[in-house]
Protein backbone atom coordinates (compact mmCIF):
# COMPACT_ATOMS: atom_id res chain seq x y z
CA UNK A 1 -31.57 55.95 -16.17
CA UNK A 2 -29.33 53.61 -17.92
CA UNK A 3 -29.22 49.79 -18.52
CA UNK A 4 -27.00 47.14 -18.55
CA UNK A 5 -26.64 44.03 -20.88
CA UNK A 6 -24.91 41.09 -20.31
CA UNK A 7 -22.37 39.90 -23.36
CA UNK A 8 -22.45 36.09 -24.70
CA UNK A 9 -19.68 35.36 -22.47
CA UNK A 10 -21.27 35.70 -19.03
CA UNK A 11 -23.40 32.19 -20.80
CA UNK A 12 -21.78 28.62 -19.83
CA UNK A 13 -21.09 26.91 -23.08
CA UNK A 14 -18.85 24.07 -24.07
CA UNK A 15 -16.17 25.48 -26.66
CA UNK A 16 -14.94 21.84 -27.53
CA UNK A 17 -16.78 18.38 -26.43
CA UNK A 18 -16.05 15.18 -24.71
CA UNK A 19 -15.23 12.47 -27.34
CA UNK A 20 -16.72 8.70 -27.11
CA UNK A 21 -14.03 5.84 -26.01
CA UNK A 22 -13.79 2.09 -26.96
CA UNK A 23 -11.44 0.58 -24.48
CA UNK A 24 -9.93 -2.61 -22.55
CA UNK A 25 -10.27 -3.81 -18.83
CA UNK A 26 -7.68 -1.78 -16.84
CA UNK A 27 -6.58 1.00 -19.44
CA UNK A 28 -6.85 4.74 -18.67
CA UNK A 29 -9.52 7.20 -19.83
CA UNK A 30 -8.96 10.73 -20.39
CA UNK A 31 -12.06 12.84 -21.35
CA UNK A 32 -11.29 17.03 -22.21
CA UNK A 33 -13.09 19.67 -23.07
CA UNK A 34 -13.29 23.42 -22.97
CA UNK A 35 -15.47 25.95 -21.23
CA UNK A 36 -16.91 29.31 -21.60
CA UNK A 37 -16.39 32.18 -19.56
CA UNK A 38 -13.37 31.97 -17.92
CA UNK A 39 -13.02 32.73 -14.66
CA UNK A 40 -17.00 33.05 -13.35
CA UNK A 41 -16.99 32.03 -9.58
CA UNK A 42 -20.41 30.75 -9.98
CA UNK A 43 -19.60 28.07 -12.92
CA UNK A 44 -20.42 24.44 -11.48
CA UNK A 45 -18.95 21.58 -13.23
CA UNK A 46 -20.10 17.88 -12.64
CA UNK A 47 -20.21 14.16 -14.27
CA UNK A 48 -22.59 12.10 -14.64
CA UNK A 49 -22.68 8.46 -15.91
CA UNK A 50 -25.57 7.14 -16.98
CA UNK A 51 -27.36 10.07 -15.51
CA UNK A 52 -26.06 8.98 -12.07
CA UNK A 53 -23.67 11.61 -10.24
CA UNK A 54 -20.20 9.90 -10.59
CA UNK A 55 -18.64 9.27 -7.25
CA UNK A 56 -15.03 10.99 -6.85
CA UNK A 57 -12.38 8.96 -5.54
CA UNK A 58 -9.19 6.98 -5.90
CA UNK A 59 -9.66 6.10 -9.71
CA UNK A 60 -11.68 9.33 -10.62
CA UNK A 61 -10.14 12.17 -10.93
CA UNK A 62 -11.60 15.39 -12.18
CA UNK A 63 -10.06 19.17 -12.76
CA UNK A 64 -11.44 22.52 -13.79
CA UNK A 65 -8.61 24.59 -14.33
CA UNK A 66 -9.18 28.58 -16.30
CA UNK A 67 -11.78 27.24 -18.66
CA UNK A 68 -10.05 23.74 -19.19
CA UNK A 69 -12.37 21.05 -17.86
CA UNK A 70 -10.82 16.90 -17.83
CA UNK A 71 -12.04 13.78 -16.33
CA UNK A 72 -9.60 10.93 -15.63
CA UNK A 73 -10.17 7.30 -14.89
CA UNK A 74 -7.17 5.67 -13.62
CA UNK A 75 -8.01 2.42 -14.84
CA UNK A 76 -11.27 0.74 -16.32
CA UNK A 77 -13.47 -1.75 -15.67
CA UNK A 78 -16.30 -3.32 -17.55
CA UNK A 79 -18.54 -2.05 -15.40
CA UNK A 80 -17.42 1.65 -15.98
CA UNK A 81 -19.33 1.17 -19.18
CA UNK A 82 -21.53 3.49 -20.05
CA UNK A 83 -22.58 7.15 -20.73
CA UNK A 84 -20.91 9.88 -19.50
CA UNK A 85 -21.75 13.66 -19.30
CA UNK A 86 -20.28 16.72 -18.20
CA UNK A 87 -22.60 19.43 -16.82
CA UNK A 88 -21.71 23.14 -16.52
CA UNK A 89 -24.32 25.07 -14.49
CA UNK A 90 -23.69 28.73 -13.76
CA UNK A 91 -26.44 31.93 -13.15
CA UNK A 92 -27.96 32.02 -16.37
CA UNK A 93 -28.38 28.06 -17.37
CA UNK A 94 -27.05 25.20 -17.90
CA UNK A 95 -24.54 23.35 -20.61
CA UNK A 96 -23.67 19.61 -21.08
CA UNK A 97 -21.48 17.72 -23.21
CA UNK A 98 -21.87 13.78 -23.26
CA UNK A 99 -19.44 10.75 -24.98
CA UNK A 100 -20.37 6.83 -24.67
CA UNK A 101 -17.66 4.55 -23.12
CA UNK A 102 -17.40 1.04 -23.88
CA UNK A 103 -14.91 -1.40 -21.98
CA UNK A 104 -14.09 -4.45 -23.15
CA UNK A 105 -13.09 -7.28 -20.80
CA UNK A 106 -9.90 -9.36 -20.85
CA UNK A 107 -10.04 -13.09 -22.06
CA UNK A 108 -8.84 -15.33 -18.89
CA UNK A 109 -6.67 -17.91 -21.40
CA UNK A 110 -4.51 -16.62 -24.15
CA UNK A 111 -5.31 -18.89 -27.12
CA UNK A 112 -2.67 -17.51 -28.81
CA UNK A 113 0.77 -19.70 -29.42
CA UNK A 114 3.55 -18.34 -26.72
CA UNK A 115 6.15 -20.57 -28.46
CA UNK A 116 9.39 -18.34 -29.53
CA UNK A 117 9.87 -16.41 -32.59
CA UNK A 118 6.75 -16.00 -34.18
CA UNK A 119 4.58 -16.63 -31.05
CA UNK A 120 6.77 -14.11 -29.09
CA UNK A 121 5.92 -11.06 -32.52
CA UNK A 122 1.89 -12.30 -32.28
CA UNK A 123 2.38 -11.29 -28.50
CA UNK A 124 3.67 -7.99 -28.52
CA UNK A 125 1.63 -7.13 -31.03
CA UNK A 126 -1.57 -8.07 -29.02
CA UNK A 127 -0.02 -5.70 -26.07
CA UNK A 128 0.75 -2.83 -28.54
CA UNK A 129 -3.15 -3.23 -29.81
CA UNK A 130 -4.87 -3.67 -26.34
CA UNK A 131 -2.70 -0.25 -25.33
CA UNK A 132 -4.12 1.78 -28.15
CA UNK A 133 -7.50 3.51 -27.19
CA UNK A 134 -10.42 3.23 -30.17
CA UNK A 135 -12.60 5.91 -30.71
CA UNK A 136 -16.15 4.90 -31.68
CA UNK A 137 -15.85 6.38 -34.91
CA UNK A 138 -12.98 3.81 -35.41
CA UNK A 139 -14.20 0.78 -34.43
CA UNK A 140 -17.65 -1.34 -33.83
CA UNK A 141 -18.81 -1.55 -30.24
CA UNK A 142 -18.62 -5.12 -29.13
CA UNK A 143 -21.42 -7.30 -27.69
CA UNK A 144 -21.91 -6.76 -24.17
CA UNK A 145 -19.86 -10.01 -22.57
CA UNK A 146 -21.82 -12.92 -21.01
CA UNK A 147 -22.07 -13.20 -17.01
CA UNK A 148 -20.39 -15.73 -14.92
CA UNK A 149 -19.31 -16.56 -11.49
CA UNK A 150 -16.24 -16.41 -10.01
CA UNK A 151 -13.86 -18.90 -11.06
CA UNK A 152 -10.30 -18.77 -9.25
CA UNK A 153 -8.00 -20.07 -12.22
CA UNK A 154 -4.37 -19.48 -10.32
CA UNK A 155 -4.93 -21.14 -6.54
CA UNK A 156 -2.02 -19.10 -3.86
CA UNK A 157 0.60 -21.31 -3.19
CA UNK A 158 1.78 -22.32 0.26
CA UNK A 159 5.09 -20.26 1.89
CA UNK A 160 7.41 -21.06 4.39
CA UNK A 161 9.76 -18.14 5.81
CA UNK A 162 11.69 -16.80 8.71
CA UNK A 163 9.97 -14.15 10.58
CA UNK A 164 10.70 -10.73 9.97
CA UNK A 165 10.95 -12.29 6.49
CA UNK A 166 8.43 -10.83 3.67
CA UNK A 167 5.85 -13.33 2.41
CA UNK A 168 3.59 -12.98 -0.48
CA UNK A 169 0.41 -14.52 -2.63
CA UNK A 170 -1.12 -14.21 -5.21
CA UNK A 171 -4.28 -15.45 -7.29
CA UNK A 172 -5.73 -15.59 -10.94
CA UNK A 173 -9.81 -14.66 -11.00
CA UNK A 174 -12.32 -14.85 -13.19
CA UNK A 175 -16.08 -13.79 -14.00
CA UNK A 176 -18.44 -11.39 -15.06
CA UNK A 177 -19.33 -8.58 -13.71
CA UNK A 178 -15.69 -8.64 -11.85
CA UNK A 179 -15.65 -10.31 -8.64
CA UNK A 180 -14.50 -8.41 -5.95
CA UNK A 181 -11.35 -10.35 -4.14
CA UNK A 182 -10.66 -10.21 -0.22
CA UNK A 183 -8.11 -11.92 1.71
CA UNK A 184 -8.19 -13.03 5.53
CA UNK A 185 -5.25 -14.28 7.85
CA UNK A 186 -6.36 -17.04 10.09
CA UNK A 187 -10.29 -15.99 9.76
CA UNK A 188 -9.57 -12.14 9.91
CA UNK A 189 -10.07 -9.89 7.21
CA UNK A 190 -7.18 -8.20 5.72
CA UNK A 191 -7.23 -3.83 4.77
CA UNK A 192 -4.32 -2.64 2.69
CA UNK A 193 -2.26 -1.28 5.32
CA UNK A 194 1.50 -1.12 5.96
CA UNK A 195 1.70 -4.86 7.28
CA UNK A 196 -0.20 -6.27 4.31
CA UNK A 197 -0.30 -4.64 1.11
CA UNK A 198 -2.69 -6.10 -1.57
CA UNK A 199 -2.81 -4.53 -5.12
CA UNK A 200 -4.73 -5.89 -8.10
CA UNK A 201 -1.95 -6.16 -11.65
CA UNK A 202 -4.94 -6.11 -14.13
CA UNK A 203 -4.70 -9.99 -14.13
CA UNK A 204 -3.11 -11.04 -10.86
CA UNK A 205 -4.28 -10.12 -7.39
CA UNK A 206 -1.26 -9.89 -5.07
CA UNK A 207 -0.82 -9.95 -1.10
CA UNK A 208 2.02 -8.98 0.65
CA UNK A 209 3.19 -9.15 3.90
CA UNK A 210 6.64 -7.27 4.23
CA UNK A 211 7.73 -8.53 7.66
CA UNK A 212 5.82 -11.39 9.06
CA UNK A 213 4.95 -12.24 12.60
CA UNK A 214 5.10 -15.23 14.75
CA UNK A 215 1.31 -14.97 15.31
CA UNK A 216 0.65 -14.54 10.99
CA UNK A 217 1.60 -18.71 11.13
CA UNK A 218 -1.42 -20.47 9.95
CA UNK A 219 -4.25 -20.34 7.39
CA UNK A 220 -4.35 -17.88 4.13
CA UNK A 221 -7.73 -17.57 2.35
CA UNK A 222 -9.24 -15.19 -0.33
CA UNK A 223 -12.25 -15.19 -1.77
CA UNK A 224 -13.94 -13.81 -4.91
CA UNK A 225 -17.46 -12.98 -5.05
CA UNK A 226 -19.35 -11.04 -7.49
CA UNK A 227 -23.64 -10.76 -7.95
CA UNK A 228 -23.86 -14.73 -9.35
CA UNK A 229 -22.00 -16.34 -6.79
CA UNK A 230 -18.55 -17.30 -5.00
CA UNK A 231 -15.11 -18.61 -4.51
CA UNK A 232 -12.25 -19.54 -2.38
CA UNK A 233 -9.10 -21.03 -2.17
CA UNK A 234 -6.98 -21.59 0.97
CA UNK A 235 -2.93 -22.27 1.81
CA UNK A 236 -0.72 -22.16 4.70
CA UNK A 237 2.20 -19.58 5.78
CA UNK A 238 4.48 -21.22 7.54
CA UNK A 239 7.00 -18.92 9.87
CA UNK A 240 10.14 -20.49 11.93
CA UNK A 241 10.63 -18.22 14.55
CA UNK A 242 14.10 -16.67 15.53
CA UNK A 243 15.91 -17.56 18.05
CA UNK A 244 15.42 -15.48 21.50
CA UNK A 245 19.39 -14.04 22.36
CA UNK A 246 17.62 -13.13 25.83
CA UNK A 247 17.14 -17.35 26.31
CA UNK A 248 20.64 -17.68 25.07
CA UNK A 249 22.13 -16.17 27.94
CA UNK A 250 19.83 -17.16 30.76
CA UNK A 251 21.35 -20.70 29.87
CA UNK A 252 24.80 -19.61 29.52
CA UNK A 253 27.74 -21.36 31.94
CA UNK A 254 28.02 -19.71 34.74
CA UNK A 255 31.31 -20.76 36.27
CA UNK A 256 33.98 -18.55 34.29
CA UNK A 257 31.37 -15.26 34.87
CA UNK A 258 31.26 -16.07 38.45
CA UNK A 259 35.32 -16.26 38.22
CA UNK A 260 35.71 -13.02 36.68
CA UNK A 261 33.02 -11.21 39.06
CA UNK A 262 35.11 -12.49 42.08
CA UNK A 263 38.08 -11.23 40.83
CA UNK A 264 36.87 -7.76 39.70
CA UNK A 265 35.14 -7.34 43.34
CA UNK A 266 39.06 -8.43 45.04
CA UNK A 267 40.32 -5.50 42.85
CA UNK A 268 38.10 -2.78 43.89
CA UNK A 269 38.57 -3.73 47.98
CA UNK A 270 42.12 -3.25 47.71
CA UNK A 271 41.48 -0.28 45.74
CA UNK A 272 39.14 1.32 48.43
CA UNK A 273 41.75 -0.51 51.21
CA UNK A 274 44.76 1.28 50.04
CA UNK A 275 42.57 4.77 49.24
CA UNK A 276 41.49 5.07 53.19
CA UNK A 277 45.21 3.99 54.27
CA UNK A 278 46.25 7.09 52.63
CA UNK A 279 43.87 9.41 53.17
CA UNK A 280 44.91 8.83 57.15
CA UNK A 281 45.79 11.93 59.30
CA UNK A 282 49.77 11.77 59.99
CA UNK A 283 50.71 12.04 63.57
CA UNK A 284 52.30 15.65 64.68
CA UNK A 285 56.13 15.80 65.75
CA UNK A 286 54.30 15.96 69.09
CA UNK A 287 52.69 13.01 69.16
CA UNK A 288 55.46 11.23 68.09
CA UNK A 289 57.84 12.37 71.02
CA UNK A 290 54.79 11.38 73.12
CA UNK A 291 54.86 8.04 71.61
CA UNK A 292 58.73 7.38 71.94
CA UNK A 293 58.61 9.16 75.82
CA UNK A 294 55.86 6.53 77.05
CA UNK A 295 57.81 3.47 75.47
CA UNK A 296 60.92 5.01 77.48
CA UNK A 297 58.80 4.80 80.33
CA UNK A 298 57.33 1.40 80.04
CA UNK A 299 60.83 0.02 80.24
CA UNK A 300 61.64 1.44 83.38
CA UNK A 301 58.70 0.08 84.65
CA UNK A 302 59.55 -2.85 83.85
């Protein structure tokens, strides 16, 4: 009778671990780490934040790949804030690796001079330093940032285009925890779809309609709401309509079309006239002498 034992490398373990991020409202997170065995169809991966299952979707995107595990965040928002784990469950245990993420919120003014020369060096440098990601180990984590309503700083301005034209809006909000933004056409709520496209900048929210319709004349609206209240802002979109061709020629004179049709009709009776005269049966030699012997006759008569 013999026995088996199973080698280390049948047991899940993290090789390398997830490290801890300080970053700003709407960059990227990347979080990496290895895995032990490679290749066991019973390994398991998952994340967690804040001991919470993280919900997969449009901005979270995960991959286990031959041992190489990642987690990406499209973009971040305060909210995402937190602490995050990976879990790697297989049949003999389980493994977890865990990193703290901090996300610091925009300001909503720029203090900051925007004058040129100097002012336009401060700003660049500000985008250069809000692009870098900070490691915990490099930096302080910041005080969490104080709750507020919504506040719509930039108000949509009004638009007047042809239709079949492209119109578009946009607005400036503000608060804490982020208000969430919809927009409605004439009281009904608008979905990203291929007539209206909204996207969110980082700082702007944008709607766009690429070819409006007659019936999209009338009130625009959006409104921000988050757990401490709401807002809203309103304008108009304004569409002159194009002119129906199909009207056009309903109204157009009649007398020189009437003319032409007359003439064209003439054309095509002669056409048929002289078509029957020669498709005619000639008369026989017969006939003829028949013809010219009953004339002869007639006279006689007479």
């Amino acid at each position: 009778m013999t026995s088996t034992t199973k080698t280390n490398t049948d047991h899940r373990k993290f090789k390398t671990q997830i490290k801890s991020l300080v970053l700003r409202e709407n960059q990227a997170a990347h979080f990496e780490c290895k895995l032990l065995p490679l290749g066991d169809p019973n390994m398991k991966v998952e994340w967690f934040r804040n001991d919470e299952p993280l919900q997969y979707g449009h901005r979270f995107k995960p991959s286990h790949d031959f041992g190489f595990v990642a987690l990406d965040i499209l973009y971040m928002y305060p909210e995402d804030s937190g602490i995050y784990e990976c879990r790697a469950t297989n049949l003999y245990g389980t493994d977890t690796t865990v990193a703290t993420v901090k996300c610091r919120g925009r300001k909503s003014i720029i203090a900051e001079t925007q004058l040129p020369g100097e002012g336009a060096l401060k700003l660049q440098e500000m985008e250069e330093h809000w692009r870098t990601p900070m490691t915990l180990d490099e930096r302080e984590m910041e005080e969490p940032k104080v709750k507020s309503p919504p506040s719509i700083d930039l108000k949509p301005e009004p638009v007047e285009t042809a239709e079949g034209e492209p119109a578009k809006f946009m607005v400036k909000v503000s608060g804490y925890p982020r208000p969430r933004v919809t927009w409605w056409v004439n009281g009904t709520l608008i979905m990203g779809s291929t007539r209206f496209k909204l996207r969110y900048d980082g700082m702007i929210h944008h709607l766009e309609i690429p070819r409006v319709r007659e019936y999209d004349n009338g009130q625009i609206r959006v409104v921000a709401k988050n757990p401490l209240g709401e807002a809203e802002a309103s304008t108009t979109l304004n569409i002159i309509p194009k002119e129906d061709w199909r009207s056009q020629l309903r109204q157009a004179p009649k007398g020189e079309l009437e003319i032409e049709l007359e003439r064209r009709r003439k054309i095509e009776l002669r056409s048929v006239e002289l078509q029957r005269a020669f498709d005619r049966p000639k008369a026989s030699d017969y006939e003829l002498k028949q013809i010219e012997r009953g004339k002869f006759l007639f006279h006689l008569v007479n």
